[in-house]
N, C-alpha and C. Protein backbone atom coordinates (compact mmCIF):
# COMPACT_ATOMS: atom_id res chain seq x y z
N UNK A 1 63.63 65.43 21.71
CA UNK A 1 64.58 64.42 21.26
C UNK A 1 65.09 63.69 22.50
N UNK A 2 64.66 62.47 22.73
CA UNK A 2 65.60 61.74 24.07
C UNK A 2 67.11 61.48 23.24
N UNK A 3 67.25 61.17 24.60
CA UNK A 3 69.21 60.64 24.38
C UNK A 3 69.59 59.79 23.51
N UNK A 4 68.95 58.49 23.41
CA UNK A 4 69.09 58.02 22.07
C UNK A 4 69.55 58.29 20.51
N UNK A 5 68.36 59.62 20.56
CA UNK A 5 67.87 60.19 19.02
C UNK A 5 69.38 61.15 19.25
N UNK A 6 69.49 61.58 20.12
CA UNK A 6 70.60 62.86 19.55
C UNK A 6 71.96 62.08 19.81
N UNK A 7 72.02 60.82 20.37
CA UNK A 7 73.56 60.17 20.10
C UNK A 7 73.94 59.84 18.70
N UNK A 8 72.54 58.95 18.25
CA UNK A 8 72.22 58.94 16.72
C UNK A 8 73.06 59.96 15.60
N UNK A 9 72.27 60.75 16.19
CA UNK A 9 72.27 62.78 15.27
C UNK A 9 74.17 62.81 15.43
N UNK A 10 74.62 62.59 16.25
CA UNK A 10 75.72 63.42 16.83
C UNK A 10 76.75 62.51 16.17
N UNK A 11 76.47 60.67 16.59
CA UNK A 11 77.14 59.81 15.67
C UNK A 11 77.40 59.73 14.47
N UNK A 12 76.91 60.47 13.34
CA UNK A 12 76.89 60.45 12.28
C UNK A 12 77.81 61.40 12.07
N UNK A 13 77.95 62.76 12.37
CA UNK A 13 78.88 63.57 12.11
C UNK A 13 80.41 63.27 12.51
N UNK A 14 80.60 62.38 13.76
CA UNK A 14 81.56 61.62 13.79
C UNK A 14 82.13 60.85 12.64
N UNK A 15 81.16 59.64 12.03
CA UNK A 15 81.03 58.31 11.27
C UNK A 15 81.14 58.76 9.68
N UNK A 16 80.59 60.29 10.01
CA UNK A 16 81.16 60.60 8.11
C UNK A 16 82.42 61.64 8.42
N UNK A 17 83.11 62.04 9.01
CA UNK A 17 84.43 62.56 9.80
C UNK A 17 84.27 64.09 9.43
N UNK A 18 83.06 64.60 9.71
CA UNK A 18 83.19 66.01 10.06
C UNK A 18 83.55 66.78 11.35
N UNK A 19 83.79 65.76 12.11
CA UNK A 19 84.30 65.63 13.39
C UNK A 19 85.12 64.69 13.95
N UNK A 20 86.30 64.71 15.11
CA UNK A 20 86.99 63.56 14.88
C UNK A 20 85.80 62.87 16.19
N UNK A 21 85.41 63.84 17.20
CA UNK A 21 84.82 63.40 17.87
C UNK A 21 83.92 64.58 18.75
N UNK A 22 82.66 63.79 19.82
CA UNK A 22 82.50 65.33 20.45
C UNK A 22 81.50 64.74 21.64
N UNK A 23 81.33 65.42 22.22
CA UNK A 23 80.83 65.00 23.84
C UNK A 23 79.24 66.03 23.88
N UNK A 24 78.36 65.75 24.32
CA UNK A 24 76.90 65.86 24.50
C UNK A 24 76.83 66.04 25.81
N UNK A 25 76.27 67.39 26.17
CA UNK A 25 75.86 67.19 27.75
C UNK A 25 74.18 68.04 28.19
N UNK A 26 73.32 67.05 28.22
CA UNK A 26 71.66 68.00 28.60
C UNK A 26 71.04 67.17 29.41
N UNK A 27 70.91 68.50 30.62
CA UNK A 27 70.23 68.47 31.63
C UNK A 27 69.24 69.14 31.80
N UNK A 28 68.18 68.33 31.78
CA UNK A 28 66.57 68.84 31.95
C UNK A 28 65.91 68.28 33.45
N UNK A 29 65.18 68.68 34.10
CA UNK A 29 64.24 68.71 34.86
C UNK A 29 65.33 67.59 35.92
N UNK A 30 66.13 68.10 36.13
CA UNK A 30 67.19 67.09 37.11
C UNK A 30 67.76 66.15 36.84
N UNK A 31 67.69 65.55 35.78
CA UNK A 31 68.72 64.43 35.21
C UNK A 31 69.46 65.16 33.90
N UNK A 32 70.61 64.60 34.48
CA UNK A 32 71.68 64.57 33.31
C UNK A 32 72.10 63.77 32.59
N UNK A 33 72.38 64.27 30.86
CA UNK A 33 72.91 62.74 29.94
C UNK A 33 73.56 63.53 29.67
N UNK A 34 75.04 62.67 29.63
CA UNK A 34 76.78 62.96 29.12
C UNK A 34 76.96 62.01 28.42
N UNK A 35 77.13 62.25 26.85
CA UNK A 35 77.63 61.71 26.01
C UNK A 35 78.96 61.49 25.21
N UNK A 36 79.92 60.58 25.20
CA UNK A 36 81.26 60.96 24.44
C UNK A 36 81.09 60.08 23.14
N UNK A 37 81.41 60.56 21.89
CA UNK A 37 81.89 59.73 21.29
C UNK A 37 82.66 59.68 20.13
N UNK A 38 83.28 59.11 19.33
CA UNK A 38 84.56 59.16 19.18
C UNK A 38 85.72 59.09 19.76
N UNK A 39 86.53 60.26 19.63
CA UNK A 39 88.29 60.24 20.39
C UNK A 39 87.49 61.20 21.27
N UNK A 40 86.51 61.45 21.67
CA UNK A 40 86.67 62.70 22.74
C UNK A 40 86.76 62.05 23.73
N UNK A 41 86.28 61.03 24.76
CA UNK A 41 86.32 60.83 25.80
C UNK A 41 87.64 61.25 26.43
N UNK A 42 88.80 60.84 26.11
CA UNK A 42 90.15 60.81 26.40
C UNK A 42 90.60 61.96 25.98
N UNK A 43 90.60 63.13 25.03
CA UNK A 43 90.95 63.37 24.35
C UNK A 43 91.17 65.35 25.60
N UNK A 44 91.89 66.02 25.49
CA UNK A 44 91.84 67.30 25.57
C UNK A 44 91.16 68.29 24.59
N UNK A 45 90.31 68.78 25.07
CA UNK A 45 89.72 69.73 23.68
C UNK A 45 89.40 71.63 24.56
N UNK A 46 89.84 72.03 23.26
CA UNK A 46 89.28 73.41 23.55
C UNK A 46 87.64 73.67 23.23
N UNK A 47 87.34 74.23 24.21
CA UNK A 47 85.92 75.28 23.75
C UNK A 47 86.01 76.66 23.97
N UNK A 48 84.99 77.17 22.92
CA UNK A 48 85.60 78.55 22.43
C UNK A 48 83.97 79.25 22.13
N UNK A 49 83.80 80.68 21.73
CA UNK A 49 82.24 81.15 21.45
C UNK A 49 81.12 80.60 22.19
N UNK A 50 81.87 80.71 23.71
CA UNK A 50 80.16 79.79 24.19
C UNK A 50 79.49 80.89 24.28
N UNK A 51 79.38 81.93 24.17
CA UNK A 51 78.20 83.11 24.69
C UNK A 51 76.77 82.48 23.95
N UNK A 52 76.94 82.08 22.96
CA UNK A 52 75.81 82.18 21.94
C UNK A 52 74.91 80.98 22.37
N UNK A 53 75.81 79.58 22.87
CA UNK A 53 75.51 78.22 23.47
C UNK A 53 74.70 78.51 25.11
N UNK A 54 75.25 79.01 25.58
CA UNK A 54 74.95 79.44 26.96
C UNK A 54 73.79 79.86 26.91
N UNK A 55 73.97 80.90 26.04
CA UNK A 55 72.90 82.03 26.32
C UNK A 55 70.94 81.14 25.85
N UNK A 56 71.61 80.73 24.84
CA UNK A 56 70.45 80.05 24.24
C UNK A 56 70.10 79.08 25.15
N UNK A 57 70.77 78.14 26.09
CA UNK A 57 70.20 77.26 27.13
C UNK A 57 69.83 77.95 28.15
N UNK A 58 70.03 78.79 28.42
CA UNK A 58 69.65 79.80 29.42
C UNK A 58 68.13 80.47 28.92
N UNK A 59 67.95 80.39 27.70
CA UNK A 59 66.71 81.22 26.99
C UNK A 59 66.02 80.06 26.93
N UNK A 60 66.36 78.69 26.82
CA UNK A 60 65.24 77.55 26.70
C UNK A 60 64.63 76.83 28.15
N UNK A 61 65.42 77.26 29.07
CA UNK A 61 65.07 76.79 30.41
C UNK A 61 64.01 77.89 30.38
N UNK A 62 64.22 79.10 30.64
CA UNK A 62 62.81 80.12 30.68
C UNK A 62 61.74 79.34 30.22
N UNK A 63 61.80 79.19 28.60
CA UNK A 63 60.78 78.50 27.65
C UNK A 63 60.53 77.40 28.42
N UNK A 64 61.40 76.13 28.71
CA UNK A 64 60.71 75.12 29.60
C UNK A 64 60.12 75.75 30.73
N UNK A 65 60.27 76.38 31.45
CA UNK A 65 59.58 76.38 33.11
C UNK A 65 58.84 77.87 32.70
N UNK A 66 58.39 78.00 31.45
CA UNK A 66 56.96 79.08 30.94
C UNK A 66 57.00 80.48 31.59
N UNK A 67 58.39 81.06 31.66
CA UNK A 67 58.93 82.36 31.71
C UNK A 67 58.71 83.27 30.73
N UNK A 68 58.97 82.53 29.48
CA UNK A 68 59.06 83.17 28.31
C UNK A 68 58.81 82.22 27.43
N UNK A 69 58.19 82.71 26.01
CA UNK A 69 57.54 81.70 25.28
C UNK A 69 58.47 82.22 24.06
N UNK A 70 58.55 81.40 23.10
CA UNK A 70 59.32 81.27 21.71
C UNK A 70 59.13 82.40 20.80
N UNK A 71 57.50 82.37 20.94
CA UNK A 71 57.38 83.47 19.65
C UNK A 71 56.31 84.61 20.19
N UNK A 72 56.64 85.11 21.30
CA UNK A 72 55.92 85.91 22.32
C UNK A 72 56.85 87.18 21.92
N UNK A 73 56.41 88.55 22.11
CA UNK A 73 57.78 89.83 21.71
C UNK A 73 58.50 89.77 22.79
N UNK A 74 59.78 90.12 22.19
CA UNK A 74 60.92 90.71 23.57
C UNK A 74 61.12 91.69 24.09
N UNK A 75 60.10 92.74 22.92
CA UNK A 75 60.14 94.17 24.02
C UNK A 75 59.80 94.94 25.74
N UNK A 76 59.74 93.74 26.37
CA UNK A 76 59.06 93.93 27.60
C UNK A 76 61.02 93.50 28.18
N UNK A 77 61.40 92.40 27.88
CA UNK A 77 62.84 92.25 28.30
C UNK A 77 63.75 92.94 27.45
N UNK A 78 63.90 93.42 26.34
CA UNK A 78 65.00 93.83 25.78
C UNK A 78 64.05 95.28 25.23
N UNK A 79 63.82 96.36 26.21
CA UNK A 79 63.07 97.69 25.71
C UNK A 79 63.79 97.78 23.89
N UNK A 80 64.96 98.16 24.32
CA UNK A 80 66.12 98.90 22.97
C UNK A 80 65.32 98.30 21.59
N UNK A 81 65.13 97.11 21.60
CA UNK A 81 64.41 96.30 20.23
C UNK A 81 62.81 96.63 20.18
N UNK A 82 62.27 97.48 21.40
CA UNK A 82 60.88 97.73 20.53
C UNK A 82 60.91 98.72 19.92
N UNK A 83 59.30 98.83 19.12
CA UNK A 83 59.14 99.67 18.56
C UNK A 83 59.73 100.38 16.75
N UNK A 84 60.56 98.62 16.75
CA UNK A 84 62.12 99.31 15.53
C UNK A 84 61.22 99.87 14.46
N UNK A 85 62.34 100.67 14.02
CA UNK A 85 61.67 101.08 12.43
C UNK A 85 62.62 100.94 11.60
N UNK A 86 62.24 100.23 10.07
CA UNK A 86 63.41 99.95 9.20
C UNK A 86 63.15 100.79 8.02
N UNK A 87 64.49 100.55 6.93
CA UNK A 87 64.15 101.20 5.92
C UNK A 87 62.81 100.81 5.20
N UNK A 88 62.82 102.01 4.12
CA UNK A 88 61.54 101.62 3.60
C UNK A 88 61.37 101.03 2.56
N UNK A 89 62.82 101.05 1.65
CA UNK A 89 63.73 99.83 0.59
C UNK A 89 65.03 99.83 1.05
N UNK A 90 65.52 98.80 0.51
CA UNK A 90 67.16 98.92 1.52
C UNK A 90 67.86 99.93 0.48
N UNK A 91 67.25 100.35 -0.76
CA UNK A 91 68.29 101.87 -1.26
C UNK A 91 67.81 102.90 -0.55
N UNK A 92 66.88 103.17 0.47
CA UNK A 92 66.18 104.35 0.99
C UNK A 92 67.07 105.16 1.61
N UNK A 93 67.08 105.91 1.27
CA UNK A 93 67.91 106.72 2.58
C UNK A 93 67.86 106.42 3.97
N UNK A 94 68.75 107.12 4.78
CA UNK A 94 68.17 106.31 6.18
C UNK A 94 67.49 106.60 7.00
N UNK A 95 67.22 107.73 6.32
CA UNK A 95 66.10 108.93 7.17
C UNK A 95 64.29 108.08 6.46
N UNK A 96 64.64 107.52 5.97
CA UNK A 96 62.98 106.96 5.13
C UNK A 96 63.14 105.57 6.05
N UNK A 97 61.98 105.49 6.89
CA UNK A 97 61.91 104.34 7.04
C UNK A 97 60.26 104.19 7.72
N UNK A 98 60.08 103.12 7.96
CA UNK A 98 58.47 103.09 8.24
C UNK A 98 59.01 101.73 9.80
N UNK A 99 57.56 101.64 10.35
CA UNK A 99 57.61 100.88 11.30
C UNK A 99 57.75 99.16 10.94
N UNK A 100 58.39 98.41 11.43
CA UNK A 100 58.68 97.19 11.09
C UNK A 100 57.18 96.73 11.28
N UNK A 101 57.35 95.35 10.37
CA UNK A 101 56.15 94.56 10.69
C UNK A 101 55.70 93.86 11.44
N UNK A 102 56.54 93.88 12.54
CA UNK A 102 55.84 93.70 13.58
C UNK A 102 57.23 93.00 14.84
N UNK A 103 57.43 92.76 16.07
CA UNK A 103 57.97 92.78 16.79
C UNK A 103 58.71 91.77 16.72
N UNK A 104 59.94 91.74 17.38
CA UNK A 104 61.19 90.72 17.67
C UNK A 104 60.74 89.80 18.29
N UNK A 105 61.02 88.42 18.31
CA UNK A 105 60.64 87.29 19.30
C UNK A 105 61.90 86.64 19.83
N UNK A 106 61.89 85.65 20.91
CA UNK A 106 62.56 85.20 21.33
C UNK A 106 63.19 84.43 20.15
N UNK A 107 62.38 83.57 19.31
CA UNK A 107 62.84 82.52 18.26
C UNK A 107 63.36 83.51 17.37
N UNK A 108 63.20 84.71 16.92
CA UNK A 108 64.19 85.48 16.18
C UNK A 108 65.93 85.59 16.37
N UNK A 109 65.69 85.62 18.09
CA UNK A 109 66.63 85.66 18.61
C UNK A 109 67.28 84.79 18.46
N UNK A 110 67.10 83.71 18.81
CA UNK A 110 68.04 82.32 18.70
C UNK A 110 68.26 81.79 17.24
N UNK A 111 67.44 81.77 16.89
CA UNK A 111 67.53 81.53 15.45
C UNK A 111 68.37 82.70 14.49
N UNK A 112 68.88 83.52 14.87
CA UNK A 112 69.67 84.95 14.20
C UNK A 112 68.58 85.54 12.77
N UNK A 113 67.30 85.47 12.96
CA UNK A 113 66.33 85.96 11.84
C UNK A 113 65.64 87.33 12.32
N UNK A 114 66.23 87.79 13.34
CA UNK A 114 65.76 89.16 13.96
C UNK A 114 66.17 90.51 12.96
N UNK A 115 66.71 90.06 12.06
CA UNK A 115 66.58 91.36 11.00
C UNK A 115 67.79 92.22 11.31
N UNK A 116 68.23 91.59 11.13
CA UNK A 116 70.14 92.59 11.82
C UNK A 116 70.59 91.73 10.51
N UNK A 117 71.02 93.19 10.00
CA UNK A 117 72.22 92.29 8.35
C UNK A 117 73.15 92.91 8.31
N UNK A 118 73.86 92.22 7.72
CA UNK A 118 74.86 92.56 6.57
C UNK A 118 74.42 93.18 5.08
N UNK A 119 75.51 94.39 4.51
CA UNK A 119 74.99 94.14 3.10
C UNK A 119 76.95 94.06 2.72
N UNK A 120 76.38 92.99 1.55
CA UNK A 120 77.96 92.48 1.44
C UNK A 120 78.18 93.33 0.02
N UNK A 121 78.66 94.69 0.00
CA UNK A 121 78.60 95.20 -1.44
C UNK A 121 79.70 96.14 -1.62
N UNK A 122 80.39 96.50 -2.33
CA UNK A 122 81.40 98.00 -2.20
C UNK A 122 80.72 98.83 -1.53
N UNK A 123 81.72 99.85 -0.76
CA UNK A 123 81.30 101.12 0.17
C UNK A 123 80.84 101.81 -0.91
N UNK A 124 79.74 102.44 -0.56
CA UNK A 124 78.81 103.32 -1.43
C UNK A 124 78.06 102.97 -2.06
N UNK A 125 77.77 101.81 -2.08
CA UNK A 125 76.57 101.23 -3.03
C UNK A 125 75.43 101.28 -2.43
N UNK A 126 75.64 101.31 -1.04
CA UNK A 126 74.22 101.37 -0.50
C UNK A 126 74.34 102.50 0.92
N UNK A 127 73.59 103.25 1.48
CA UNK A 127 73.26 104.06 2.36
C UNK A 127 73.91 103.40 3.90
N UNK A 128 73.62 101.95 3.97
CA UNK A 128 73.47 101.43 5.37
C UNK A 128 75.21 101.10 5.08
């Protein structure tokens, strides 16, 4: 996406007021684009939960400069996630479980589809 396309993207959430305003900042391969628009330029704002923001630009620079690839496993960097084994139905006990189908990826990661849940149900309805 050049700078253009994501002022576009970013303007709209302004222009239909899901935002009053918000500022854009990506730096690739030595140039930087800083974007304001709306009330942010001027404006004081808090930021808050960057771990998740950070971390993920930090995981896509790898991916740009071919450290690490998207959908390559992570068990070589994150040991703890190989090898998982899950249940074998989610009523299984927790002692029943078989080997997952196959390994964690980076894009699991970022994307939160790495198989870590919730079960949203009364206590006791289910084992986990």
């Amino acid at each position: 996406m050049n700078p253009g396309q994501l002022h576009d993207v970013m303007a709209r959430h302004v222009e239909r007021g899901a935002v009053p305003g918000l500022v854009t900042a990506v730096s690739q391969r030595g140039e930087t684009q800083v974007d304001a628009i709306g009330v942010a330029r001027d404006a004081i704002f808090r930021i808050a939960s960057m771990t998740k923001p950070v971390t993920a630009a930090a995981a896509m620079i790898l991916v740009d400069e071919g450290a690490i690839a998207l959908d390559e496993p992570v068990d070589k960097l994150l040991p703890e996630l190989a090898n998982r084994r899950v249940l074998r139905r989610f009523d299984s006990p927790l002692d029943d479980t078989v080997p997952a189908r196959r390994a964690i990826t980076a894009r699991d990661l970022l994307t939160f589809t790495w198989g870590f849940g919730v079960a949203l149900v009364p206590p006791g309805t289910w084992p986990i």
